[in-house]
Protein backbone atom coordinates (compact mmCIF):
# COMPACT_ATOMS: atom_id res chain seq x y z
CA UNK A 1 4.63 -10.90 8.10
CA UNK A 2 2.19 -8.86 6.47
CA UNK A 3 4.34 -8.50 3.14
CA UNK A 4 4.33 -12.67 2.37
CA UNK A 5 0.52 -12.94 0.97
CA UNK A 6 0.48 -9.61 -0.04
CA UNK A 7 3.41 -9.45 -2.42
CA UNK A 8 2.18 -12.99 -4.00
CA UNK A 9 -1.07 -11.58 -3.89
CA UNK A 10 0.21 -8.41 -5.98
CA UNK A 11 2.29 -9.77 -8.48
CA UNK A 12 -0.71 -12.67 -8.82
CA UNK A 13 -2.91 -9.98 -9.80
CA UNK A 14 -0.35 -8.54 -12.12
CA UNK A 15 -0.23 -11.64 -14.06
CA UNK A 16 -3.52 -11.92 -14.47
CA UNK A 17 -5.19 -8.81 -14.94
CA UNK A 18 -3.10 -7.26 -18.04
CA UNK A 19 -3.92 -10.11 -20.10
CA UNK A 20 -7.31 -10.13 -19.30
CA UNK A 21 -7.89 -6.20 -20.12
CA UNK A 22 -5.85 -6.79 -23.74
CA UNK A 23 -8.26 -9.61 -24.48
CA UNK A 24 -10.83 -7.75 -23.60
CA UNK A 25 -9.47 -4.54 -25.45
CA UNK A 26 -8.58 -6.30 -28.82
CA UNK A 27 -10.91 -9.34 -28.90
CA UNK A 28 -13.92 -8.27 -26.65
CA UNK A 29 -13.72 -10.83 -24.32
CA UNK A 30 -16.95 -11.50 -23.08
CA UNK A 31 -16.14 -10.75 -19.08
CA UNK A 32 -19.00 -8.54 -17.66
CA UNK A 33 -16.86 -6.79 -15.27
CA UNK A 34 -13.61 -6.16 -17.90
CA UNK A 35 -14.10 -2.24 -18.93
CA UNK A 36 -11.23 -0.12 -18.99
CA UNK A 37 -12.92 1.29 -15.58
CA UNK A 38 -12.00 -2.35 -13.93
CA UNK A 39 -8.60 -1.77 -15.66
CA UNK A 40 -7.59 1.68 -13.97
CA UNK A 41 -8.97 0.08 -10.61
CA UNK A 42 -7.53 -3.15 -10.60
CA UNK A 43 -3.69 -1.34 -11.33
CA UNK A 44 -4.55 1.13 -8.71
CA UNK A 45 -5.94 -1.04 -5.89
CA UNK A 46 -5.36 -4.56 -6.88
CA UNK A 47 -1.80 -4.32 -7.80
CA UNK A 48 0.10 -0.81 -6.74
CA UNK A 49 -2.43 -0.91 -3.43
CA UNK A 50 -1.79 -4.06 -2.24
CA UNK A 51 1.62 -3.83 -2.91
CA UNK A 52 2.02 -0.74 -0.89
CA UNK A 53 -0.19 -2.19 2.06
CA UNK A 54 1.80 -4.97 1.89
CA UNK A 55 5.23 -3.20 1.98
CA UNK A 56 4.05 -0.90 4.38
CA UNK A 57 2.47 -2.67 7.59
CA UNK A 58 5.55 -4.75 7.22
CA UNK A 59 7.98 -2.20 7.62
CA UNK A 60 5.95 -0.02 9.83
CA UNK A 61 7.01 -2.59 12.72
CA UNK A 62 10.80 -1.84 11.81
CA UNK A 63 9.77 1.79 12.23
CA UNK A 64 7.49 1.76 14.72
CA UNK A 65 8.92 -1.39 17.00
CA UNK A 66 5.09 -2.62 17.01
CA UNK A 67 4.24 -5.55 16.21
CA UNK A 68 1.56 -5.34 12.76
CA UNK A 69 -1.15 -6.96 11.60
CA UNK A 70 -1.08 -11.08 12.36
CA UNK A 71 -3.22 -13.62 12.95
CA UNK A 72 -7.07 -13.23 12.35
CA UNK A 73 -6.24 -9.86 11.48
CA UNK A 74 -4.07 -10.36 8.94
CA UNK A 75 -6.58 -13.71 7.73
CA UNK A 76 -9.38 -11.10 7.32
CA UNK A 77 -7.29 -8.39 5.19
CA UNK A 78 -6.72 -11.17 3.12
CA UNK A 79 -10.31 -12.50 2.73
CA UNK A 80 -11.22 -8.98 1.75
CA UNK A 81 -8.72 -8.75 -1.04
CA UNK A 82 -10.23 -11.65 -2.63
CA UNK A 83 -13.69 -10.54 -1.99
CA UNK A 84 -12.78 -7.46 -3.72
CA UNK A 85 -10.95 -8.78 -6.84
CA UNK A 86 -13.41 -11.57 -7.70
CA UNK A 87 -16.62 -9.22 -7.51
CA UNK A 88 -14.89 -6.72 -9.64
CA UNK A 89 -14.22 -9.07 -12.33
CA UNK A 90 -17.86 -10.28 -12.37
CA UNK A 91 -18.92 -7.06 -12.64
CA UNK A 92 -22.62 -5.59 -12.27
CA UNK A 93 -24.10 -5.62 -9.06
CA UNK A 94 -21.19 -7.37 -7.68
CA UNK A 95 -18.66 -4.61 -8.52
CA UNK A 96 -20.57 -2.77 -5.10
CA UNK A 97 -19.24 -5.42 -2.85
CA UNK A 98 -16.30 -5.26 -4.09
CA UNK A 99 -15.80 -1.57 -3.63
CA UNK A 100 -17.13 -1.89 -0.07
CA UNK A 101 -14.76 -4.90 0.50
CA UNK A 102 -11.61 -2.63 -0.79
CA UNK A 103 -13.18 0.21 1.14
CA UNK A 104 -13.09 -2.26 4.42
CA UNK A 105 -9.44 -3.18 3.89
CA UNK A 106 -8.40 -0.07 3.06
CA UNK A 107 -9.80 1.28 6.39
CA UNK A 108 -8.21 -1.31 8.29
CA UNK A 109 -4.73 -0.86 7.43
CA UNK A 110 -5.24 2.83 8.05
CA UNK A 111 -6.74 2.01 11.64
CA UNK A 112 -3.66 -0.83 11.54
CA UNK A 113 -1.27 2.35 10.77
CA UNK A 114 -2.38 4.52 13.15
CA UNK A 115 -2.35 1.93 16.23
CA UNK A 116 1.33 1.13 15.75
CA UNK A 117 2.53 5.07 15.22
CA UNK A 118 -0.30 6.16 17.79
CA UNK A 119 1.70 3.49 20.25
CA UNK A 120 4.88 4.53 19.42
CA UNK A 121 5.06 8.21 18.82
CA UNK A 122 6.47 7.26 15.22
CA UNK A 123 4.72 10.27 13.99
CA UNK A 124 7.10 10.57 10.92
CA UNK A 125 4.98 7.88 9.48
CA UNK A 126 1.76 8.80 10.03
CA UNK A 127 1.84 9.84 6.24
CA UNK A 128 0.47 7.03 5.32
CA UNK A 129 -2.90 6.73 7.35
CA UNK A 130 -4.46 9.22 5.05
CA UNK A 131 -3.05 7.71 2.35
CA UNK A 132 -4.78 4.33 2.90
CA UNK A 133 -7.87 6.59 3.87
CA UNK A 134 -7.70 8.30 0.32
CA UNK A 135 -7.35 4.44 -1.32
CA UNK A 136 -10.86 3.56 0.73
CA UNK A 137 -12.57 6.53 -0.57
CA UNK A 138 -11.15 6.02 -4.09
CA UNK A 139 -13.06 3.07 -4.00
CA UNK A 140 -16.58 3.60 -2.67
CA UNK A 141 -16.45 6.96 -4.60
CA UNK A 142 -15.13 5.52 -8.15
CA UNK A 143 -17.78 2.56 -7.80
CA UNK A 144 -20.43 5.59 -7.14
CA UNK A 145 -18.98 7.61 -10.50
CA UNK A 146 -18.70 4.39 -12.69
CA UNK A 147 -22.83 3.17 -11.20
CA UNK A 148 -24.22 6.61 -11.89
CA UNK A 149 -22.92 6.86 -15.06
CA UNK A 150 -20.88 10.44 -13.99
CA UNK A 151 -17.60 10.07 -15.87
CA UNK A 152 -15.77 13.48 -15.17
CA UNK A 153 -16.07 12.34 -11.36
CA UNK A 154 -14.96 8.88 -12.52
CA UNK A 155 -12.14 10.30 -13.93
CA UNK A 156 -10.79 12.99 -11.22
CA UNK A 157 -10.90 9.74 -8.79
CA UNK A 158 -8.94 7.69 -11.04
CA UNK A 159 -6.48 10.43 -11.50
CA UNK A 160 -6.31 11.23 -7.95
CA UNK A 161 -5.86 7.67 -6.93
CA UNK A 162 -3.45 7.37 -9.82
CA UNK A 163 -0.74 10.26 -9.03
CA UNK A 164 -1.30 9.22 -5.15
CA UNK A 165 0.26 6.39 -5.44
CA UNK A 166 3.11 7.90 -7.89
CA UNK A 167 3.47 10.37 -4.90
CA UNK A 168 3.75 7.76 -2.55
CA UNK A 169 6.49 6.13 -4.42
CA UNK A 170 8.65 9.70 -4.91
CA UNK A 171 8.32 9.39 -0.69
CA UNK A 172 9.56 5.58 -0.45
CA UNK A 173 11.49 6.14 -3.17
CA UNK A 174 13.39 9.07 -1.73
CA UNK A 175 13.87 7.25 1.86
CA UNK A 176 15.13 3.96 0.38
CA UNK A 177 16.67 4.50 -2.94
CA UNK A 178 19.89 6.60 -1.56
CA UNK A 179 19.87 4.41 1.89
CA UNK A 180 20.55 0.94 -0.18
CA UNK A 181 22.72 2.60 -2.31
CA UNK A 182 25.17 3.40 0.21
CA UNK A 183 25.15 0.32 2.28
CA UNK A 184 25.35 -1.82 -0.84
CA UNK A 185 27.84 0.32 -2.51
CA UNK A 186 29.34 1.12 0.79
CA UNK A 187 29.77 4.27 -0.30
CA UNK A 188 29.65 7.79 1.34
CA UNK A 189 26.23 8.51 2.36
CA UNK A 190 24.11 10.46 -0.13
CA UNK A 191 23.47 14.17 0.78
CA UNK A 192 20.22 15.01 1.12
CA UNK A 193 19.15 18.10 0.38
CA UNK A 194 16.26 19.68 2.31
CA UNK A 195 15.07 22.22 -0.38
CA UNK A 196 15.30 19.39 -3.53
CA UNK A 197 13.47 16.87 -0.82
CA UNK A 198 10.72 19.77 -0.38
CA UNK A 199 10.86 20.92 -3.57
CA UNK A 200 10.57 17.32 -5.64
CA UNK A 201 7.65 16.12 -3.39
CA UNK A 202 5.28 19.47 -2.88
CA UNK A 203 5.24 19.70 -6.88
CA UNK A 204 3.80 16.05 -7.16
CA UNK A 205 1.52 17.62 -4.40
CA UNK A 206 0.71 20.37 -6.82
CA UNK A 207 0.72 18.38 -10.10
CA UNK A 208 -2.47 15.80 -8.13
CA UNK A 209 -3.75 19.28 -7.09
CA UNK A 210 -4.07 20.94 -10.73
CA UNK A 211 -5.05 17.15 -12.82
CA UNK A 212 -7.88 16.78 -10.54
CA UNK A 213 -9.22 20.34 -10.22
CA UNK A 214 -8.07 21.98 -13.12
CA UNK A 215 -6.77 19.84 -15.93
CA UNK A 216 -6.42 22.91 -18.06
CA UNK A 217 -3.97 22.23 -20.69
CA UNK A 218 -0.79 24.76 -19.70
CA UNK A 219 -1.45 24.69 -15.88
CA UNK A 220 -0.59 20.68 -16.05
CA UNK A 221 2.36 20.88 -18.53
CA UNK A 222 3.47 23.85 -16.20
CA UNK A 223 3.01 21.32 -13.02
CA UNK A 224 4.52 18.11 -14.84
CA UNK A 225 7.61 20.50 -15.96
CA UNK A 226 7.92 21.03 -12.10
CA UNK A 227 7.63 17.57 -10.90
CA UNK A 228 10.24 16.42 -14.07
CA UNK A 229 12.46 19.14 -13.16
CA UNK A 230 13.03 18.99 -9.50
CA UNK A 231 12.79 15.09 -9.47
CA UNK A 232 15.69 15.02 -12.17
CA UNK A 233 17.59 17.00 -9.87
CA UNK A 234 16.39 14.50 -7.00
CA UNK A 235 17.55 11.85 -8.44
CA UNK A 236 20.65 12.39 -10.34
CA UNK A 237 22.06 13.59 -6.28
CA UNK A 238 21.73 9.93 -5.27
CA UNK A 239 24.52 9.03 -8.09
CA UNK A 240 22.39 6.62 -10.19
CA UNK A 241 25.57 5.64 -12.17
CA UNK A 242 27.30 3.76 -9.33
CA UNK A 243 24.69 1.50 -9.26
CA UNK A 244 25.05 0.13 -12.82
CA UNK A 245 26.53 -2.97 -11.65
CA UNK A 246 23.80 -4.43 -9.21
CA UNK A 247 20.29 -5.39 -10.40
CA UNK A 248 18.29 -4.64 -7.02
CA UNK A 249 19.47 -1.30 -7.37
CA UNK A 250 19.38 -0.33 -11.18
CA UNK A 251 16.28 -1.29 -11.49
CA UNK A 252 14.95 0.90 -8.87
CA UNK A 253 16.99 4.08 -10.51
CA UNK A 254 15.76 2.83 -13.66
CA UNK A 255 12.12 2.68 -12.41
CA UNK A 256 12.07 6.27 -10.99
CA UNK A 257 13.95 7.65 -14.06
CA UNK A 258 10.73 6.36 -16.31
CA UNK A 259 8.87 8.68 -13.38
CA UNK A 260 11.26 11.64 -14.04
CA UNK A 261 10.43 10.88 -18.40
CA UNK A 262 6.55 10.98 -18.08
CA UNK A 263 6.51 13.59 -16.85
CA UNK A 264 9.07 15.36 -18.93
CA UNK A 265 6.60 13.92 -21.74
CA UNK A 266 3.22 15.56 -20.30
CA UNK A 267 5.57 18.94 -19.84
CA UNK A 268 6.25 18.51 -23.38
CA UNK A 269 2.90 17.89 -24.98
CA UNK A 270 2.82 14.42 -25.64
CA UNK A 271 -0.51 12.23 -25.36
CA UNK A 272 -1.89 11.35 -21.94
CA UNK A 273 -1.47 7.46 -22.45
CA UNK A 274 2.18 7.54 -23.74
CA UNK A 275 2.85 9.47 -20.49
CA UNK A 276 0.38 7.66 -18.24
CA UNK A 277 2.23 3.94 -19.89
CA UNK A 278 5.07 4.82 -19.38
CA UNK A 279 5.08 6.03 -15.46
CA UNK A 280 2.33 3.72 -14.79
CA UNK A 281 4.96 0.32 -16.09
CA UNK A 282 8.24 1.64 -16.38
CA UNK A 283 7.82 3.47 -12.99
CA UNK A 284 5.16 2.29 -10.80
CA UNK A 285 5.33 -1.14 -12.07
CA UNK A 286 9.15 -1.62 -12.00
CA UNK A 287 9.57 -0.19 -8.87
CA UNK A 288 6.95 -2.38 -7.35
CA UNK A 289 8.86 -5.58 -9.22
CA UNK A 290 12.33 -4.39 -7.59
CA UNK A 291 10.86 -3.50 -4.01
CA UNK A 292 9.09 -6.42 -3.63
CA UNK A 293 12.26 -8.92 -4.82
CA UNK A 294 13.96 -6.64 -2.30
CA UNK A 295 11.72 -6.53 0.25
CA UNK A 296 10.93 -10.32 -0.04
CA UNK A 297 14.69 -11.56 0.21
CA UNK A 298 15.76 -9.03 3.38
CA UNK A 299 12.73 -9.93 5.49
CA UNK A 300 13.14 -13.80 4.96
CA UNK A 301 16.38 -13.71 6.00
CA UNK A 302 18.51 -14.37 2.72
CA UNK A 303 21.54 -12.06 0.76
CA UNK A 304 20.52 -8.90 -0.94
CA UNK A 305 21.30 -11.01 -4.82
CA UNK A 306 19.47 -12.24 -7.27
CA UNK A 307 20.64 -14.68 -9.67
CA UNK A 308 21.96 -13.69 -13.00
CA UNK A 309 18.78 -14.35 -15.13
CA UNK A 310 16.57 -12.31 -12.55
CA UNK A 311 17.33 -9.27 -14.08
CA UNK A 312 15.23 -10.34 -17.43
CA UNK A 313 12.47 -9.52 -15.28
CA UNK A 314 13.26 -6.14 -15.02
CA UNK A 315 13.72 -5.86 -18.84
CA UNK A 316 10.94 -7.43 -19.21
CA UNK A 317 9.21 -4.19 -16.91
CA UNK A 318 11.53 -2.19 -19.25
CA UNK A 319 10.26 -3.93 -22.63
CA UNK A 320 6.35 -2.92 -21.17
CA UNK A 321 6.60 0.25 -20.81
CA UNK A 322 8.49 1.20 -24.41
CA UNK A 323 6.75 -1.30 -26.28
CA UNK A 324 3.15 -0.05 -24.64
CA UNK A 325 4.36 3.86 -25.21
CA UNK A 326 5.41 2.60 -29.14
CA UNK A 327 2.07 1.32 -29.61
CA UNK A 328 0.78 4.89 -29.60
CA UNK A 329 2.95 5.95 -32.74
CA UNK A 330 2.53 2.91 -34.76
CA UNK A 331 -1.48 2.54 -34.94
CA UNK A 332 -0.73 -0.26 -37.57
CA UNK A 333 0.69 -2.65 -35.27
CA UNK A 334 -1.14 -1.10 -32.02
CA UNK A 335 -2.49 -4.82 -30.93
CA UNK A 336 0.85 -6.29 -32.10
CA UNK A 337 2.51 -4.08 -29.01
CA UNK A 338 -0.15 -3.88 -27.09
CA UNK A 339 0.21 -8.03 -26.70
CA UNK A 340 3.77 -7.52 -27.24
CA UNK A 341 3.76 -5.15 -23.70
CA UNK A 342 1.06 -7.61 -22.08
CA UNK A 343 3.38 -10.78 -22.14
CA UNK A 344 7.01 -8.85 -21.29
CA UNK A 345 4.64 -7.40 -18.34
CA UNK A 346 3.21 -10.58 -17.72
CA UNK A 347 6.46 -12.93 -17.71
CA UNK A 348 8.35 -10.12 -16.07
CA UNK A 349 6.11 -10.90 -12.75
CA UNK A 350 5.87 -15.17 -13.53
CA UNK A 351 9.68 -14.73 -12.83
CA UNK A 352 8.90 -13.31 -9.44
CA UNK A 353 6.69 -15.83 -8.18
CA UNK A 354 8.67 -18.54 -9.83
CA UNK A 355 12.00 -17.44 -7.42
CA UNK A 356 10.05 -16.12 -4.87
CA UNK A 357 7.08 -18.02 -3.97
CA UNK A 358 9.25 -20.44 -2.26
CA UNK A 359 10.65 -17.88 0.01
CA UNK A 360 7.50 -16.33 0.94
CA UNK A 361 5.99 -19.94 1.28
CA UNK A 362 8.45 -21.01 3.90
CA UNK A 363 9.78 -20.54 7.08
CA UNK A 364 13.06 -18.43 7.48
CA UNK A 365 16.40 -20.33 6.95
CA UNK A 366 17.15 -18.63 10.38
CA UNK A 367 14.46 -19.88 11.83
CA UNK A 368 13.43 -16.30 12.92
CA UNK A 369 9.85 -15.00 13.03
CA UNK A 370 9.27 -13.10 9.27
């Protein structure tokens, strides 16, 4: 399935590219395509994209009953990953075929997406065609900005392309957050409520609306109140509390609480990169970490546990993101942290694809297709 290479692909680039950029950052090292630029793109596309790609065309055939991308197909997504990451790291010229190389894969999960919703009259879905459109544009248009030396364009792509995928995982998040929780907790099944469901995702909407257009200083503290506000509300209705006890599920409430406190921090005035760190690992990044051990145990066919010393991953995630957000207040030992949040990140995803890589190596124990 789709999410095998794609999840090891992920978490691969995870590993590698946060120690690369804090090299870079506190020791120049002398990589032509390591900028901060590679940095935001590499998180966006390399890591949270592929992850969502990934996670995505695989359950899109649950959804959708159609089978997804396999075969050459799938071969050639895969080929155009690694196009893309290696000629971004090398930089210069290169960095162009590695924009049009995301571009291409981009494009072809969208035309992936629509074939199997298209076929099925899964329309419900559909959401995320334009999405993956949105990631291929992202890309030819931020390589464009970052060649032409126009950095206000540069950064309204990054921050579109940014609080896209944060939207994107208040949607997932939302659909399959409450759903584990009550099968695993076998508990009554979570209420949802229509105007908090509206309410939480059209004021991310708003927020990616006002940061990319606007970026006046009360008009996005006004927005980031909203989306803080209403997603609070969101998410203490799923009962986070019950979930204390089971790692695959903390760690996703965890995750989208460190969503709900960045942007309680931009509401309340603090600096863009405490905010940005701390939604960016605490939420994107540790909801990606528990989705994909998730994700990566229920479609090979093996119990919904982890053993006992798996959840130091996800306090390694946790360690990140308030050791990265500290680093901001203590400009003494700012490269202390900053290596200090690099290696918790780092070992936090070595974990993963030291349990999982076997799983996603091998055949199903069931011997069914997956």
């Amino acid at each position: 399935m789709a999410f095998r290479p794609f999840f090891l692909a992920a978490a691969l680039c995870g590993v590698l590219a946060i120690p690369l950029w804090v090299a870079h950052l506190t020791s120049g090292l002398p990589l032509a395509g390591v900028s901060l630029s590679w940095h935001i793109h590499e998180m966006i596309l390399g890591f949270a994209g592929t992850t969502i790609l990934g996670f995505v065309l695989t359950a899109a055939q649950t959804w959708t009953g159609v089978r997804s991308a396999n075969g050459t197909t799938l071969l050639l997504l895969i080929l155009l990953w690694v196009i893309a990451r290696t000629s971004w790291v090398l930089g210069g010229p290169m960095q162009w075929i590695g924009a049009i190389s995301d571009a291409l894969l981009y494009l072809m999960a969208a035309a992936i997406m629509w074939q199997m919703v298209f076929q099925s009259g899964n329309w419900r879905n559909v959401f995320f065609v334009p999405v993956f459109l949105a990631f291929a544009s992202f890309s030819t248009l931020h390589a464009y900005a970052i060649y032409t030396g126009n950095f206000e364009l540069a950064r309204a792509m990054q921050d579109f392309a940014f609080y896209l995928v944060v939207h994107v995982i208040l949607v997932v998040g939302g659909r399959v957050i409450p759903f584990f929780s009550d099968r695993k907790l076998q508990r009554t099944e979570t209420i949802r409520y229509r105007w908090l469901e509206l309410g939480a995702l059209s004021s991310s909407l708003v927020f990616i609306a006002v940061i990319v257009l606007s970026r006046e200083a009360s008009l996005l503290r006004l927005a980031a109140a909203g989306v803080a506000c209403l997603n609070l509300l969101r998410w203490l209705s799923w009962r986070p509390w019950q979930a204390a006890g089971t790692p695959l599920l903390w760690s996703l409430y965890i995750a989208y609480g460190f969503i709900v406190a960045g942007f309680t921090g931009m509401a309340l005035g603090l600096d863009f990169s405490t905010t940005t760190h701390l939604i960016a690992i605490g939420g994107m990044a540790l909801m990606i970490l528990s989705m994909i051990s998730r994700v990566s145990l229920g479609h090979t066919g093996r119990p919904l546990e982890v053993p006992g010393y798996y959840s130091f991953a996800f306090l390694c995630l946790i360690t990140a993101a308030l050791t990265r957000a500290l680093a901001n207040f203590m400009p003494e030992y700012y490269f202390g942290l900053l290596w200090l949040a690099a290696g918790a990140w780092t070992l936090g995803f070595l974990l993963f694809l030291y349990h999982f890589t076997p799983f996603l190596t091998q055949p199903r124990p069931d011997g069914k297709p997956g």
